[in-house]
C-alpha atoms as a PDB file:
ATOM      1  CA  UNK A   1     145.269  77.793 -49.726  1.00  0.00           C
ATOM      2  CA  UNK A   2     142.823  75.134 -49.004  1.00  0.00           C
ATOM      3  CA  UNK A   3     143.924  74.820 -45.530  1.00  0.00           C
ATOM      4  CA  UNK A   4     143.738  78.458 -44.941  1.00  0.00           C
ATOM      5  CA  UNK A   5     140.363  78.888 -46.434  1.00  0.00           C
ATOM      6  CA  UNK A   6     138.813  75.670 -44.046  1.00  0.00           C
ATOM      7  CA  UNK A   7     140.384  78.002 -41.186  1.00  0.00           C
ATOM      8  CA  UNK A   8     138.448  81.030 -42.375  1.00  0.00           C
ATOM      9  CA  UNK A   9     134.802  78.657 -42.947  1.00  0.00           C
ATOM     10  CA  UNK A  10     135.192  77.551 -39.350  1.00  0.00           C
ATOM     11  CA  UNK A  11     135.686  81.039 -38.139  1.00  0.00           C
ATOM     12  CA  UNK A  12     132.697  81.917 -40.023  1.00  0.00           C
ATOM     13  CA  UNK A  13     130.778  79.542 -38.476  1.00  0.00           C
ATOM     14  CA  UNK A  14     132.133  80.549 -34.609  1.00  0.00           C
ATOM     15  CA  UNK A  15     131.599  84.387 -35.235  1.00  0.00           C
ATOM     16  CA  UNK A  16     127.398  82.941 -36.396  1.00  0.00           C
ATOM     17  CA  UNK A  17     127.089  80.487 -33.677  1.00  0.00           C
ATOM     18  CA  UNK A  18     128.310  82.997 -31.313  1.00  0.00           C
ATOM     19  CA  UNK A  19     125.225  85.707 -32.838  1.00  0.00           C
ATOM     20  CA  UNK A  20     122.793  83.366 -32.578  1.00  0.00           C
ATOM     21  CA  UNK A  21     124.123  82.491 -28.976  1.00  0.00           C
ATOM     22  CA  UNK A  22     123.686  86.414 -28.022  1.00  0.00           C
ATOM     23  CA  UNK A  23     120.322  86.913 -30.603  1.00  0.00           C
ATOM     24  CA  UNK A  24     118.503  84.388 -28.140  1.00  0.00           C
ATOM     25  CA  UNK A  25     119.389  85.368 -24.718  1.00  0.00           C
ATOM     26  CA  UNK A  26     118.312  88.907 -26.024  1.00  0.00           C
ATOM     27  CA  UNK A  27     114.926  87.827 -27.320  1.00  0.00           C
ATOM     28  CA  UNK A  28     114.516  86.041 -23.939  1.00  0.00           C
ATOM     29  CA  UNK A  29     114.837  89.263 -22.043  1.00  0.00           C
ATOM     30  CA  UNK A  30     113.043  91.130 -24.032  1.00  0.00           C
ATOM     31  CA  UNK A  31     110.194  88.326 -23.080  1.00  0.00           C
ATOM     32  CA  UNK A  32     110.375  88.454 -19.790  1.00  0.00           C
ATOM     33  CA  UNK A  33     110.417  92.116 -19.429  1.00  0.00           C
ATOM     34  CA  UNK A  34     107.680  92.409 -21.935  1.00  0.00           C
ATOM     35  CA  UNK A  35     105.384  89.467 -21.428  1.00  0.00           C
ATOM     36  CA  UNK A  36     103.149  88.038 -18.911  1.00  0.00           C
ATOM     37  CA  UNK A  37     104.581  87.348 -15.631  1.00  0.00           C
ATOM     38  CA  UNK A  38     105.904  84.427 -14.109  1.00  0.00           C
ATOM     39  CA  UNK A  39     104.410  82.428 -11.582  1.00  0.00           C
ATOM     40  CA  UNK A  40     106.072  83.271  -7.791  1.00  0.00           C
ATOM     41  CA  UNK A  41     108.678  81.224  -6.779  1.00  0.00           C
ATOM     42  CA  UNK A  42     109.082  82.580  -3.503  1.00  0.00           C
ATOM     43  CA  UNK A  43     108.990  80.043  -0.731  1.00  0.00           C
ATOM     44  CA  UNK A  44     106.863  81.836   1.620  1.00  0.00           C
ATOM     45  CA  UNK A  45     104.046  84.303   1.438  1.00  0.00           C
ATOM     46  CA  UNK A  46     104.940  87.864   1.697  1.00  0.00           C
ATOM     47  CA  UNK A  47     102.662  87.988   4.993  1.00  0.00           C
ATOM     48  CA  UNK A  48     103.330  85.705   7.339  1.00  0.00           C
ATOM     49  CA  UNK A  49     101.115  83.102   8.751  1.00  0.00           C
ATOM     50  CA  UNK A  50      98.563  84.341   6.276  1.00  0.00           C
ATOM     51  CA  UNK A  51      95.796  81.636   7.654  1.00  0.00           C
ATOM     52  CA  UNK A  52      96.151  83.155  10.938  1.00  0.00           C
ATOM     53  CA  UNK A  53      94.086  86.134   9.405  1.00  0.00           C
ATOM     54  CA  UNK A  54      91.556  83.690   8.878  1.00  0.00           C
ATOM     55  CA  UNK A  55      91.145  82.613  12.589  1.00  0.00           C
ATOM     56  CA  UNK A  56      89.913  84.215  15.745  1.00  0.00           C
ATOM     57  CA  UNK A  57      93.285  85.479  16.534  1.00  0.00           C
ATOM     58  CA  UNK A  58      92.835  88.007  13.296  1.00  0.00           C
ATOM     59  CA  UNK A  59      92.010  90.934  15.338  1.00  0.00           C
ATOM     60  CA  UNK A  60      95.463  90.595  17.162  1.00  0.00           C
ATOM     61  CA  UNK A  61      97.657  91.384  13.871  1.00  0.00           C
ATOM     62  CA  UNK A  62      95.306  93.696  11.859  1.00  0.00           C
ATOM     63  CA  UNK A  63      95.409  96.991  13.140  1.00  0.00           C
ATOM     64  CA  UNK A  64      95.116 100.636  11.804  1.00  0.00           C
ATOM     65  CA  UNK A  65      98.695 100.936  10.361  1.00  0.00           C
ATOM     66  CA  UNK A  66      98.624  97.853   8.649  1.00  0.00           C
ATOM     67  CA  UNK A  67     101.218  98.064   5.831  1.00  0.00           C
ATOM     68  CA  UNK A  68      99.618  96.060   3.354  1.00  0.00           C
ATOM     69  CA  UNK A  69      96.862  98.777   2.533  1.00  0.00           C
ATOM     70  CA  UNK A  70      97.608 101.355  -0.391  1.00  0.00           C
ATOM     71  CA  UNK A  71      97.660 104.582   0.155  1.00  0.00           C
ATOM     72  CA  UNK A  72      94.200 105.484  -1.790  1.00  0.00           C
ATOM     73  CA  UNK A  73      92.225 103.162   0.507  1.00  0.00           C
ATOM     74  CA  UNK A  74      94.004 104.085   4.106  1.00  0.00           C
ATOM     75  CA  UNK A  75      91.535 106.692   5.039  1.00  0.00           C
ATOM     76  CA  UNK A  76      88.620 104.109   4.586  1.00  0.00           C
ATOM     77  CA  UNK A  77      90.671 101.092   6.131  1.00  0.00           C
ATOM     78  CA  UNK A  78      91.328 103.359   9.431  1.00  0.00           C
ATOM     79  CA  UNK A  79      87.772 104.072   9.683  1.00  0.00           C
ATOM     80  CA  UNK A  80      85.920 100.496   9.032  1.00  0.00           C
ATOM     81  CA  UNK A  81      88.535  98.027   9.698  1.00  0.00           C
ATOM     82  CA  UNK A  82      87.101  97.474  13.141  1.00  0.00           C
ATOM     83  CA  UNK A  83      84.150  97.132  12.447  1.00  0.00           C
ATOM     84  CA  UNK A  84      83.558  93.540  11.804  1.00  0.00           C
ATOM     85  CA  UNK A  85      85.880  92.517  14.924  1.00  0.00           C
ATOM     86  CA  UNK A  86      83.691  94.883  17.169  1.00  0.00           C
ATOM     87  CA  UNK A  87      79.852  93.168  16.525  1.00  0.00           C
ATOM     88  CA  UNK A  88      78.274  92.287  19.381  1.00  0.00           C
ATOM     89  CA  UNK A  89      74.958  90.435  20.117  1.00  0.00           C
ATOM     90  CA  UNK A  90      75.130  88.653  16.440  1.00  0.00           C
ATOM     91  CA  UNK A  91      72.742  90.204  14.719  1.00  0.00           C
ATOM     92  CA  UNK A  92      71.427  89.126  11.543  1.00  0.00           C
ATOM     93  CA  UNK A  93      74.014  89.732   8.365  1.00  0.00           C
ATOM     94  CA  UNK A  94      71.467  91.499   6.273  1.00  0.00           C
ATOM     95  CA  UNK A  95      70.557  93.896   9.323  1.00  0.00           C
ATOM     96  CA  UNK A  96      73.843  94.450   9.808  1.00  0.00           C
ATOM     97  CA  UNK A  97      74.958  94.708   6.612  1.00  0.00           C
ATOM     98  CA  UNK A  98      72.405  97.416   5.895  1.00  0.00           C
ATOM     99  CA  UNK A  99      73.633  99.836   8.453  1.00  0.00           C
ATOM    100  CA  UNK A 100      75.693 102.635   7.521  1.00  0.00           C
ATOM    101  CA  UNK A 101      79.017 100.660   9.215  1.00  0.00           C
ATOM    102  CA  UNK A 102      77.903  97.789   7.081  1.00  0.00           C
ATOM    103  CA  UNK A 103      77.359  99.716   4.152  1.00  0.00           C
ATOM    104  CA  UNK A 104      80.741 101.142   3.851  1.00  0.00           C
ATOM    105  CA  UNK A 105      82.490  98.450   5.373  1.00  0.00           C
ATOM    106  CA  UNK A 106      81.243  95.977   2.499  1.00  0.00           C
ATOM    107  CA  UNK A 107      82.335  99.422   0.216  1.00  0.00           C
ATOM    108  CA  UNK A 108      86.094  98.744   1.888  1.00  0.00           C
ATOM    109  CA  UNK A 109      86.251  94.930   1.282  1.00  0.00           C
ATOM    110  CA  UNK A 110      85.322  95.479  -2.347  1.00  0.00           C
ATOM    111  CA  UNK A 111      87.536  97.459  -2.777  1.00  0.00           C
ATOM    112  CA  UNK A 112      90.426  95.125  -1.024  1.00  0.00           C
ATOM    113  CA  UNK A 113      89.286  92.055  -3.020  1.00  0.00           C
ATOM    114  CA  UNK A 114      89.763  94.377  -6.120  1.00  0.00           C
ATOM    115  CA  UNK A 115      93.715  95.417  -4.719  1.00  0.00           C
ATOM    116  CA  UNK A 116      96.967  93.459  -4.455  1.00  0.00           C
ATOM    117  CA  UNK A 117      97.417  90.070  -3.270  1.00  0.00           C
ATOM    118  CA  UNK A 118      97.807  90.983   0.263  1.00  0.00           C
ATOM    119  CA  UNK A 119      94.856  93.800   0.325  1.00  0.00           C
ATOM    120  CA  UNK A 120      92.491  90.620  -0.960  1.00  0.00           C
ATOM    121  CA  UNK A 121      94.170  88.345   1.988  1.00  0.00           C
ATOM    122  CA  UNK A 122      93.091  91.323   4.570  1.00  0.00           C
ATOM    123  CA  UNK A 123      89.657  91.631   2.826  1.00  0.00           C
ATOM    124  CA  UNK A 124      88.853  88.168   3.071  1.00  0.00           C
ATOM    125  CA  UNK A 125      89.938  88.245   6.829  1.00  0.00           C
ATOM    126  CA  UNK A 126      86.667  90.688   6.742  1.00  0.00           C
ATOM    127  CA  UNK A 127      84.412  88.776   5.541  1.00  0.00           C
ATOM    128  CA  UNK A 128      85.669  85.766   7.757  1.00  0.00           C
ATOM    129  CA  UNK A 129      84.970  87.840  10.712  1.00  0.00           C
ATOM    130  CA  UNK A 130      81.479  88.826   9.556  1.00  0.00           C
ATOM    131  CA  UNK A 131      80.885  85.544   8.988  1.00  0.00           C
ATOM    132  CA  UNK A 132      81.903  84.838  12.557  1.00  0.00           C
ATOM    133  CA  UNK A 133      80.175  87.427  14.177  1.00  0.00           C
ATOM    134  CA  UNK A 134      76.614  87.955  12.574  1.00  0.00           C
ATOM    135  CA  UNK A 135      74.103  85.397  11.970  1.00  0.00           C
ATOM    136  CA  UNK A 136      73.237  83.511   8.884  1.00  0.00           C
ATOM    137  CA  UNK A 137      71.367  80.418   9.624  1.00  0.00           C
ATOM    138  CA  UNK A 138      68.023  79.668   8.426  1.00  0.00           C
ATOM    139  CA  UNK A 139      65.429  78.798  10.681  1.00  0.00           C
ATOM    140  CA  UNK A 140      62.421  77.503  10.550  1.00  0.00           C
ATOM    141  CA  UNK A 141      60.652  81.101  10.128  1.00  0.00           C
ATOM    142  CA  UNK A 142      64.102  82.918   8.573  1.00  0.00           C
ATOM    143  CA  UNK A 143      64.960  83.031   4.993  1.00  0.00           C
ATOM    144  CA  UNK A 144      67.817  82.621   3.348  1.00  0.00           C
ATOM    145  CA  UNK A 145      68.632  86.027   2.675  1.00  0.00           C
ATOM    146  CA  UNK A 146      71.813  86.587   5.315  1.00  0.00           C
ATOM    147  CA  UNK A 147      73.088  83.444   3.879  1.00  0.00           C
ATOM    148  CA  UNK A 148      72.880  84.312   0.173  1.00  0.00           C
ATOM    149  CA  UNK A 149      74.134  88.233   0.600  1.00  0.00           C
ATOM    150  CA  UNK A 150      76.736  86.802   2.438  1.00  0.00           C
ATOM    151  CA  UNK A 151      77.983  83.849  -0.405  1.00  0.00           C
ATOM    152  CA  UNK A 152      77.962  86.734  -2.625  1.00  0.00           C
ATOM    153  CA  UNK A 153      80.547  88.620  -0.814  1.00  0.00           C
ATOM    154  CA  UNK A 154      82.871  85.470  -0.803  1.00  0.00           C
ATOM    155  CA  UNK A 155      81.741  84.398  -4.462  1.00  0.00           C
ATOM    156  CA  UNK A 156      82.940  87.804  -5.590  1.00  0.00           C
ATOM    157  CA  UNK A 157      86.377  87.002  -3.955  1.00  0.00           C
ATOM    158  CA  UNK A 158      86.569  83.501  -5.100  1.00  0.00           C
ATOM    159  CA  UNK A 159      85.964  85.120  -8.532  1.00  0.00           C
ATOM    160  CA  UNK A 160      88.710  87.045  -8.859  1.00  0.00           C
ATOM    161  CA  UNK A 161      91.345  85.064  -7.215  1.00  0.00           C
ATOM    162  CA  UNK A 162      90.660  81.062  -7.236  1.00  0.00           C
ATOM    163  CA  UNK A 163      92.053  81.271 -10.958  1.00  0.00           C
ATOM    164  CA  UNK A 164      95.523  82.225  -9.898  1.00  0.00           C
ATOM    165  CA  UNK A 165      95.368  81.258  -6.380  1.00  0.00           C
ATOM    166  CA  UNK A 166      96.784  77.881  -6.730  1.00  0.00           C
ATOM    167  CA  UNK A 167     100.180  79.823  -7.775  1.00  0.00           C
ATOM    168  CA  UNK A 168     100.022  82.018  -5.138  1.00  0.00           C
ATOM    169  CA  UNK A 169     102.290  81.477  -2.115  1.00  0.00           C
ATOM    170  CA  UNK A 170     100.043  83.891   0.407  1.00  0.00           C
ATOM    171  CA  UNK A 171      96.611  82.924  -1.046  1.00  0.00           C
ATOM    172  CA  UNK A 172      96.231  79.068  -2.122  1.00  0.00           C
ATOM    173  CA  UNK A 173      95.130  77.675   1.008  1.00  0.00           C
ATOM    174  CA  UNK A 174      93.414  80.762   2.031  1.00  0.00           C
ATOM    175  CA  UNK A 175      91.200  80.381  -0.853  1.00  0.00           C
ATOM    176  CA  UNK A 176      90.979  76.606  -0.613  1.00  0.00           C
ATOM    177  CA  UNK A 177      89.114  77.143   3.371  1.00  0.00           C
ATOM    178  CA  UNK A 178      87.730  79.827   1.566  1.00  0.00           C
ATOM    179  CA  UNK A 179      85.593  78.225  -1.150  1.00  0.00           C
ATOM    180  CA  UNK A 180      85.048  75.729   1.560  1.00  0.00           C
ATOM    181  CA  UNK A 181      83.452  78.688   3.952  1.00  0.00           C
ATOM    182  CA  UNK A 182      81.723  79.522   0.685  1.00  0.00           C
ATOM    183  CA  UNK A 183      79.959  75.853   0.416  1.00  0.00           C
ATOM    184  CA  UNK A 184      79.437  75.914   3.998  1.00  0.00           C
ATOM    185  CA  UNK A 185      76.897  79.251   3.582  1.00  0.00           C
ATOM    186  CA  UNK A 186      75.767  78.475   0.869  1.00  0.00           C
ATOM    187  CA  UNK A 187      74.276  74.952   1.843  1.00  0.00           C
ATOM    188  CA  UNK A 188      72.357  76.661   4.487  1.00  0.00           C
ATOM    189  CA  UNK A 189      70.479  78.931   1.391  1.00  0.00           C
ATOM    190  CA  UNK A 190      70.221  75.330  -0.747  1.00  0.00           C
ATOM    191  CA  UNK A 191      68.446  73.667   2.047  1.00  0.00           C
ATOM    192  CA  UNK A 192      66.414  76.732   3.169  1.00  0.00           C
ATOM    193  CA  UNK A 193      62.982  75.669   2.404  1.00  0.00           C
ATOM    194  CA  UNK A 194      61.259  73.349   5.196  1.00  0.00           C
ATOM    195  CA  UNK A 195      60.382  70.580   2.036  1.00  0.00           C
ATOM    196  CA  UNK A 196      62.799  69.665  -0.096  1.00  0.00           C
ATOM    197  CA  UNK A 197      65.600  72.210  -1.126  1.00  0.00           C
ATOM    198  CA  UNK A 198      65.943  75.794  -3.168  1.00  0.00           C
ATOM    199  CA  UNK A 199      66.040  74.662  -6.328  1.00  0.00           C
ATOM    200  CA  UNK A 200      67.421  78.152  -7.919  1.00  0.00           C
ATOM    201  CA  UNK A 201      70.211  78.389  -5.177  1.00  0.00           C
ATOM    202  CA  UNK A 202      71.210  75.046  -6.016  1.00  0.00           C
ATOM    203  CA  UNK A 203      71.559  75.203  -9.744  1.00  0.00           C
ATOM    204  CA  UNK A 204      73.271  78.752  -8.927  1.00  0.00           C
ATOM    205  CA  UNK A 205      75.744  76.988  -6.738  1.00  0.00           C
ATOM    206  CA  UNK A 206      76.049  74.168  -9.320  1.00  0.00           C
ATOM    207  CA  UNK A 207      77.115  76.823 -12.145  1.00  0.00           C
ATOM    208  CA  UNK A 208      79.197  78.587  -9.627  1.00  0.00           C
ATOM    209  CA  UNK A 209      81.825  75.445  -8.072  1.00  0.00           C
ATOM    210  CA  UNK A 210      81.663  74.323 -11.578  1.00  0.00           C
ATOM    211  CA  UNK A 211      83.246  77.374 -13.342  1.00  0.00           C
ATOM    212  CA  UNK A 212      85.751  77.744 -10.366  1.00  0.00           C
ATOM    213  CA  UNK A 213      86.834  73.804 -10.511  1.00  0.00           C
ATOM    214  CA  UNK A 214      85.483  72.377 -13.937  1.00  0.00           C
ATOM    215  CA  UNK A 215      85.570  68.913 -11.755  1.00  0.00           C
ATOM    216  CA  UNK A 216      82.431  68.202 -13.703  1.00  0.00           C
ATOM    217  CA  UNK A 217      84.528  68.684 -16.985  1.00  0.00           C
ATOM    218  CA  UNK A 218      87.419  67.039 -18.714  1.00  0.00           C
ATOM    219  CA  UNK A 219      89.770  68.733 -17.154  1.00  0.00           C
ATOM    220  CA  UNK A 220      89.884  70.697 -14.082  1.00  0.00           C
ATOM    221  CA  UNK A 221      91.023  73.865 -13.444  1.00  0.00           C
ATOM    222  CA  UNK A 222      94.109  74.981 -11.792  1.00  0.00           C
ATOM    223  CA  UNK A 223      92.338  75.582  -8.913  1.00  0.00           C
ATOM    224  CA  UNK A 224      90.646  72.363  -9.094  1.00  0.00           C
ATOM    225  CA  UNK A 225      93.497  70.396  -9.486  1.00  0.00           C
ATOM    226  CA  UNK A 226      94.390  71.860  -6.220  1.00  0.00           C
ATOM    227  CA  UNK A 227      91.613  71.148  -4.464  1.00  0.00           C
ATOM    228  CA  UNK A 228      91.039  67.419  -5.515  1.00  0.00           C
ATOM    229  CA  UNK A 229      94.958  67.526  -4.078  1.00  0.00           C
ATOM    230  CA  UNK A 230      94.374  68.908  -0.804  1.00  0.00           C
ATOM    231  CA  UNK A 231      90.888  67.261  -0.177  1.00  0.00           C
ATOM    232  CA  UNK A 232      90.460  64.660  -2.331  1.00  0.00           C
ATOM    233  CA  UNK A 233      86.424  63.983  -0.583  1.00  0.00           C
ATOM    234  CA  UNK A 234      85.504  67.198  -1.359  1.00  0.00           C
ATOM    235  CA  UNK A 235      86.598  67.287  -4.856  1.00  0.00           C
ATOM    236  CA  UNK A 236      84.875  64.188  -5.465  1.00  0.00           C
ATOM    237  CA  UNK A 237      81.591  64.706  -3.661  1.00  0.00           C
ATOM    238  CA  UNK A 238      81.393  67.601  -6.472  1.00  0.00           C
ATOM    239  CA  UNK A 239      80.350  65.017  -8.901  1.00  0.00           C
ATOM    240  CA  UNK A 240      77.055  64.483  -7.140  1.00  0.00           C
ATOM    241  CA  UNK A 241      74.206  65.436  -8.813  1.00  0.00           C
ATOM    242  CA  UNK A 242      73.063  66.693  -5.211  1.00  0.00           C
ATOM    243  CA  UNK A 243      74.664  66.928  -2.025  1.00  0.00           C
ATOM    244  CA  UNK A 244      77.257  67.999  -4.155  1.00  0.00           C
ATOM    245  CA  UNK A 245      78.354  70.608  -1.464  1.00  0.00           C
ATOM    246  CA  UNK A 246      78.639  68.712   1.583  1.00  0.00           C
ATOM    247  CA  UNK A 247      82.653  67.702   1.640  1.00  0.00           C
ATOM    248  CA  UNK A 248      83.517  71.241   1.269  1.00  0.00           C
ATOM    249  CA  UNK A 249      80.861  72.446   4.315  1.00  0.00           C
ATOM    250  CA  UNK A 250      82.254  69.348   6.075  1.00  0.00           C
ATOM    251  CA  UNK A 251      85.925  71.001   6.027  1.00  0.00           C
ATOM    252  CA  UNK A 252      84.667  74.579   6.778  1.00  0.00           C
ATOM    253  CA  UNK A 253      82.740  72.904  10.106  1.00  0.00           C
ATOM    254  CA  UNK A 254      86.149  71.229  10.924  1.00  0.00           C
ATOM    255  CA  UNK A 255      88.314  73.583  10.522  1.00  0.00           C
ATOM    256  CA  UNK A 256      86.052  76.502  11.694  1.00  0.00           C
ATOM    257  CA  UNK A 257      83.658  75.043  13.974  1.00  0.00           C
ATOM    258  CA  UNK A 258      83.085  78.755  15.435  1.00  0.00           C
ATOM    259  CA  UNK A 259      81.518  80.294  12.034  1.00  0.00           C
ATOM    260  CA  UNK A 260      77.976  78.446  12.312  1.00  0.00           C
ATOM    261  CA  UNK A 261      75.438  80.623  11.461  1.00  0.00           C
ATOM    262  CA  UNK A 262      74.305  81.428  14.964  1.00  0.00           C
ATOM    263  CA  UNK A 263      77.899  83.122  16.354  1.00  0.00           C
ATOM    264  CA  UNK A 264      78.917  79.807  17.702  1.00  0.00           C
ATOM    265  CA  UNK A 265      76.234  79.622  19.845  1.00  0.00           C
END
């Protein structure tokens, strides 16, 4: 009897353990399906050679049927996407961008930053390409107006995507040259005035590469974490009290010597 009844504890005990087993790979399916997403563990982006949409060679692989674009924003993608790669003469971004082709083309890379993953990679390629192709540099009698209108475009963008970016197969080093390109722009709006520098522009760009990075802080963010791993100067200059910028514009010049303010002129 005693025998027998140890035989039917131990049973027990298998037929629980075995519950338990199946209670827990249930509850962890039910989590998956049900809570936030995982980060991408695919080894390469889904477009390939995203940084080449960065580069002068952009207006070779975007064209009208470009897949990546959603249905809802085709008809406006067919009609601007040109637009930027077709400037001529490099006029001045604000001109430009107050033109009905500018109006509606900054109307179609808002609403690409605002899509997927690979609508945001296309709209950035945009604003790349206006930054190419239109000028922005402050002279001695310009202001810093094309500079700062164009920094917002790409602070918008940074906005919305540095935060995840660094998990992102197609868009960490996009954004990366991108917040460099950002730096880069916005430098030219910091050191605007023929004294001295723009005091508001600077303390704007301070709050800005501070709440993408927190390099200032404790502890970084994600996306500063990957920058202080990719380029380690740059992170670092951002704890300057001024000049903070200049490692970042340095990388933009380097790696985009083209997109100088004056059309690489």
């Amino acid at each position: 009897m005693v025998a027998n009844g140890a035989r039917w504890i131990l049973r027990m005990w298998v037929v629980f353990g075995a519950c338990l087993l199946t209670l827990a790979v249930f509850v962890r399916s039910i989590g998956l399906r049900g809570g936030e997403r995982s980060a991408p563990e695919l080894a390469t982006p889904t477009i390939p050679e995203p940084m080449q949409l960065l580069s002068r060679s952009a207006a070779t692989r975007i064209d009208a049927r470009w897949l990546w674009i959603e249905p809802e924003r085709r008809e406006r993608w067919e009609r601007c996407f040109r637009r930027p790669f077709e400037i001529r003469d490099c006029p001045r971004f604000a001109d430009w961008l107050a033109t009905p082709d500018g109006a509606e083309t900054a109307l179609l890379i808002g609403e690409l930053t605002h899509g997927k993953a690979e609508e945001a990679l296309t709209s950035l390629s945009l604003i790349f390409e206006l930054a190419r192709r239109t000028a922005w540099k402050v002279g001695v009698l310009d202001s810093s107006t094309d500079a700062t209108e164009l920094a917002r475009l790409l602070e918008t963008w940074l906005s919305t995507w540095a935060p995840t970016s660094s998990r992102d197969p197609l868009l960490a080093e996009p954004t990366r040259v991108a917040f460099a390109l950002w730096a880069r722009i916005t430098s030219a709006a910091v050191d605007a005035p023929f004294f001295g520098t723009d005091e508001a522009a600077a303390s704007h760009a301070r709050v800005f590469a501070d709440s993408l990075t927190r390099a200032r802080a404790a502890a970084a963010t994600d996306f500063g974490r990957a920058l202080a791993e990719h380029s380690p100067r740059a992170f670092a200059l951002l704890l300057q009290e001024s000049d903070f910028l200049v490692g970042l514009a340095e990388d933009a010049a380097r790696l985009y010597p083209e997109i100088d303010g004056s059309c690489g002129s």
